[in-house]
N, C-alpha and C. Protein backbone atom coordinates (compact mmCIF):
# COMPACT_ATOMS: atom_id res chain seq x y z
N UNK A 1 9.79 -0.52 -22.96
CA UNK A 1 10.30 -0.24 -24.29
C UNK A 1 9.13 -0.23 -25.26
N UNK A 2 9.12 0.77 -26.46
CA UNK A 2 8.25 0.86 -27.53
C UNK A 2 8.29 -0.05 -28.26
N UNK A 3 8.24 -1.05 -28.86
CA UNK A 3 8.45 -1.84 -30.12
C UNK A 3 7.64 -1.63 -31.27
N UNK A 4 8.50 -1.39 -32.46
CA UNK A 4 7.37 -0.91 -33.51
C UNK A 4 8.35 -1.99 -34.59
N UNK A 5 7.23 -3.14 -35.45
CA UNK A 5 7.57 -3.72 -36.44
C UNK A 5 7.74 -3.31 -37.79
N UNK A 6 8.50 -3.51 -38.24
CA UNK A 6 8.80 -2.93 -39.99
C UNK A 6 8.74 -4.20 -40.20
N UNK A 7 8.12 -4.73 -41.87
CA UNK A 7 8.63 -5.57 -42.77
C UNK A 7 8.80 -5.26 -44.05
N UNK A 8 9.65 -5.79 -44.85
CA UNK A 8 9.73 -6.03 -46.42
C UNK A 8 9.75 -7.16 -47.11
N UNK A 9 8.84 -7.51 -47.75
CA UNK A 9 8.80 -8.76 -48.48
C UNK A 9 8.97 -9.63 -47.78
N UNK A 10 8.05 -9.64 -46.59
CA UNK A 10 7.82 -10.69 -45.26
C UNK A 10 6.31 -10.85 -44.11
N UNK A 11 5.76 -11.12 -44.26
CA UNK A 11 4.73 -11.17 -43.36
C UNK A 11 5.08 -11.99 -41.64
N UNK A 12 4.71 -11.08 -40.71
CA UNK A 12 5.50 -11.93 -39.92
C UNK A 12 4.16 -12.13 -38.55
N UNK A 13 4.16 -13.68 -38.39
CA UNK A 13 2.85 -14.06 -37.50
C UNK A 13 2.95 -13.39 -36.49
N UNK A 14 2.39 -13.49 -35.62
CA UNK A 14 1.78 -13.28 -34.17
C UNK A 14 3.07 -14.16 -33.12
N UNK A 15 3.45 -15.21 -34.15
CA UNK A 15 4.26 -16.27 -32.97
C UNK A 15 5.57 -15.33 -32.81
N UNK A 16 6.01 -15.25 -34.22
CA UNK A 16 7.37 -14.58 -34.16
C UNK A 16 7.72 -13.16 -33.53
N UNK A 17 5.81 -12.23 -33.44
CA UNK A 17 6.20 -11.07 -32.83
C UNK A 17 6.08 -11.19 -31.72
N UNK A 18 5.67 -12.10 -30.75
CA UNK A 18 5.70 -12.70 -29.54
C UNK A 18 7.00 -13.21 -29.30
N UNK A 19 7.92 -13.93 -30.18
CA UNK A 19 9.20 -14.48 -30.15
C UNK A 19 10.29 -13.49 -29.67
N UNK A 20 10.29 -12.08 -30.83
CA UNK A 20 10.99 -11.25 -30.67
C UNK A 20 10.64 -10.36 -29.78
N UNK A 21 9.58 -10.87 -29.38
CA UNK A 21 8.94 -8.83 -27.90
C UNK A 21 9.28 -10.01 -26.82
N UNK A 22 9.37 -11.12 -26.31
CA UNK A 22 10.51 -11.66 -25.42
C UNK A 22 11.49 -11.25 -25.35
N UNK A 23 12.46 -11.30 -26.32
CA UNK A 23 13.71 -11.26 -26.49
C UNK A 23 13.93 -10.01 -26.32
N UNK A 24 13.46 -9.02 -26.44
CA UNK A 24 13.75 -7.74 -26.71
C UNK A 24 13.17 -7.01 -25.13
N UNK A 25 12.34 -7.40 -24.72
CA UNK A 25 11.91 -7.37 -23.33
C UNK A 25 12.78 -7.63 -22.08
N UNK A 26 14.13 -8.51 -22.56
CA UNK A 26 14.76 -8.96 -21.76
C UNK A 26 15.79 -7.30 -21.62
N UNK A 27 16.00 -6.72 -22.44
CA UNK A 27 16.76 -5.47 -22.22
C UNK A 27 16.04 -4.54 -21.70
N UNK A 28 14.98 -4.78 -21.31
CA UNK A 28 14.26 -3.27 -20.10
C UNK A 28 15.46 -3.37 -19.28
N UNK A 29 15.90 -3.88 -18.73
CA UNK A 29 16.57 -3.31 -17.19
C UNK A 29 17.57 -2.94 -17.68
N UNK A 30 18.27 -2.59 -18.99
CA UNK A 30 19.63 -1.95 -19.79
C UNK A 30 19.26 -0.10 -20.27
N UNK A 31 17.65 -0.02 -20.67
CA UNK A 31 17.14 0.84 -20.92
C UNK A 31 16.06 1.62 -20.28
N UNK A 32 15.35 2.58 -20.66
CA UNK A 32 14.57 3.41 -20.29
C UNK A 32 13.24 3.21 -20.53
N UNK A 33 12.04 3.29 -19.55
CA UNK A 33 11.10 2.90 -20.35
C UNK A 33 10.29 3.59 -21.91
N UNK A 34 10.84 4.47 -21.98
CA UNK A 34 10.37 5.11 -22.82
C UNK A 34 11.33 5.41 -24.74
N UNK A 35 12.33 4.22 -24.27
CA UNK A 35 13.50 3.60 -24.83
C UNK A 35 12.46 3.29 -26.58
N UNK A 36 12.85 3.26 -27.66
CA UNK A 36 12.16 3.39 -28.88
C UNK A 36 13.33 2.26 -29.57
N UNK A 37 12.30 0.95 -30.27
CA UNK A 37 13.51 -0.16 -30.92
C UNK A 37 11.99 -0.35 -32.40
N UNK A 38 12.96 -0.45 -33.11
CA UNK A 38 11.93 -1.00 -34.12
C UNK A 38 12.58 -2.31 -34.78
N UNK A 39 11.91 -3.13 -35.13
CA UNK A 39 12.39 -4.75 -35.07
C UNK A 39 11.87 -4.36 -36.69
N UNK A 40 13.04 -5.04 -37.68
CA UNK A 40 12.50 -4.74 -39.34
C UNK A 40 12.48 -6.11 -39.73
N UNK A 41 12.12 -6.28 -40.17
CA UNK A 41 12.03 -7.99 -40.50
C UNK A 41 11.81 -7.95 -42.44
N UNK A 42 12.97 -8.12 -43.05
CA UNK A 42 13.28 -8.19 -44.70
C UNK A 42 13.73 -9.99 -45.07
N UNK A 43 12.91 -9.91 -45.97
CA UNK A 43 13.38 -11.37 -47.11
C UNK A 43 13.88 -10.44 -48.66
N UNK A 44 14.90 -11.05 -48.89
CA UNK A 44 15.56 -11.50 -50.11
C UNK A 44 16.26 -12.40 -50.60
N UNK A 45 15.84 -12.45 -51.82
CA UNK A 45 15.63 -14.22 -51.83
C UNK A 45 15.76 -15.35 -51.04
N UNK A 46 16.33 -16.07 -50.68
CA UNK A 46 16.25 -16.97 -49.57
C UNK A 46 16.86 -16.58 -48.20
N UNK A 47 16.94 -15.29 -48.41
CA UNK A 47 17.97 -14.62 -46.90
C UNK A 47 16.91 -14.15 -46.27
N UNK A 48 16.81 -14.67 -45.14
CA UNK A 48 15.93 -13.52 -43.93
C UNK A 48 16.83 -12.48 -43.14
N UNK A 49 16.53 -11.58 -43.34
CA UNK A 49 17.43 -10.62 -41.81
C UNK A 49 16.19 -9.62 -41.10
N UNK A 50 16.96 -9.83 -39.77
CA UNK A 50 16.30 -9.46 -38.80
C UNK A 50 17.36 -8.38 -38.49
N UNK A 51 16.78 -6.87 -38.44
CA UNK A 51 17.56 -6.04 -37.82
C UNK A 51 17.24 -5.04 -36.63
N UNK A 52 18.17 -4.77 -35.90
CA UNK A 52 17.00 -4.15 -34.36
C UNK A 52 18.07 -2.75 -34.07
N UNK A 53 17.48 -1.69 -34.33
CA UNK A 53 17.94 -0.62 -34.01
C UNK A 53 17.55 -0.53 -32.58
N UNK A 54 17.66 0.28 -31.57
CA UNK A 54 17.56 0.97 -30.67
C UNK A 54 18.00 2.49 -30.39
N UNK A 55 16.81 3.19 -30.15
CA UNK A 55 16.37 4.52 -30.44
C UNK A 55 17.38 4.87 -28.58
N UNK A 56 18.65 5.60 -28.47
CA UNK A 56 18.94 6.00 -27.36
C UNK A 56 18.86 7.35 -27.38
N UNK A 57 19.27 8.08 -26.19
CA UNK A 57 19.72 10.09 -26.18
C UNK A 57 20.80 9.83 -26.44
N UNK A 58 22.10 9.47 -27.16
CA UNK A 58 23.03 9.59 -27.73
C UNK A 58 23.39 9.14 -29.33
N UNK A 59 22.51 8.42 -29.79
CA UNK A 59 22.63 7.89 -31.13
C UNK A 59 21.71 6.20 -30.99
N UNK A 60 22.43 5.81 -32.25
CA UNK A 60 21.36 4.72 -32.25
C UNK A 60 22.40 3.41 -31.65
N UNK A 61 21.93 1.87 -31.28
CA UNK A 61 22.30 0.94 -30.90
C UNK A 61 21.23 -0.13 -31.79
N UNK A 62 22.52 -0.83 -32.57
CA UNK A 62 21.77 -1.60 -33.63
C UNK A 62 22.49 -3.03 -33.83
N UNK A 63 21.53 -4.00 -34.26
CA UNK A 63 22.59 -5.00 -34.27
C UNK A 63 21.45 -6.19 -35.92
N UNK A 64 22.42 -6.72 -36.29
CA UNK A 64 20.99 -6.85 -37.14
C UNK A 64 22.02 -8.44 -37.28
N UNK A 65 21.30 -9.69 -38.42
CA UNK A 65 21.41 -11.04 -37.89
C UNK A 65 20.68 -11.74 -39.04
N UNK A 66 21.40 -12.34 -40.09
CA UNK A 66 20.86 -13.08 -41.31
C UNK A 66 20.86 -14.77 -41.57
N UNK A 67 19.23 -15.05 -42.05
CA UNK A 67 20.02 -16.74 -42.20
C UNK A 67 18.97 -17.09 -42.76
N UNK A 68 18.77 -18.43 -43.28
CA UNK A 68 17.52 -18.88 -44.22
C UNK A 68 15.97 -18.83 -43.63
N UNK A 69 16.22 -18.46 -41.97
CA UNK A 69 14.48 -18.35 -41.98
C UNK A 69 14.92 -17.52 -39.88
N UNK A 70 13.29 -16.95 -40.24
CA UNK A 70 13.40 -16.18 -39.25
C UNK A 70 13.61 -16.92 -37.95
N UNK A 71 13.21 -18.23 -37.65
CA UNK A 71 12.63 -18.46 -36.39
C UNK A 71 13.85 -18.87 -35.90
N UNK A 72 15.06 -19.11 -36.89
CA UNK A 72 16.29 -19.10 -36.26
C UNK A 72 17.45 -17.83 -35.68
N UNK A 73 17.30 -17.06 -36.09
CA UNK A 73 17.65 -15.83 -36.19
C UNK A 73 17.70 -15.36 -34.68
């Protein structure tokens, strides 16, 4: 899988993009390798959301996930 990070009004370490390219690694064997997800990572005001599209040949597969800080998410 491709993983490409977006943020807004968030800087996001090395730990957390290691956190989420686990997690997101675990769906190779659901997809293709050449499968396209971009992980967006937005703060407003005290809300973090994490949202994860997935790029398929039929449309998109998205699921996205809000709460006061990323590492829970």
């Amino acid at each position: 899988m491709r993983i490409e990070y977006l943020t807004k009004n968030y800087t996001a370490t090395e730990k957390l993009k290691d956190i989420v390219s686990k997690k997101v690694n675990r769906l190779d064997k659901f997809f293709e390798d050449d499968t396209k997800v971009k992980v967006m990572l937005k703060q407003s005001n005290d809300v973090c959301t994490l949202e994860l599209p997935i790029f398929v040949d039929n449309g998109v597969m998205r699921s996205e996930v809000s709460g006061d800080n990323m590492y829970n998410n």
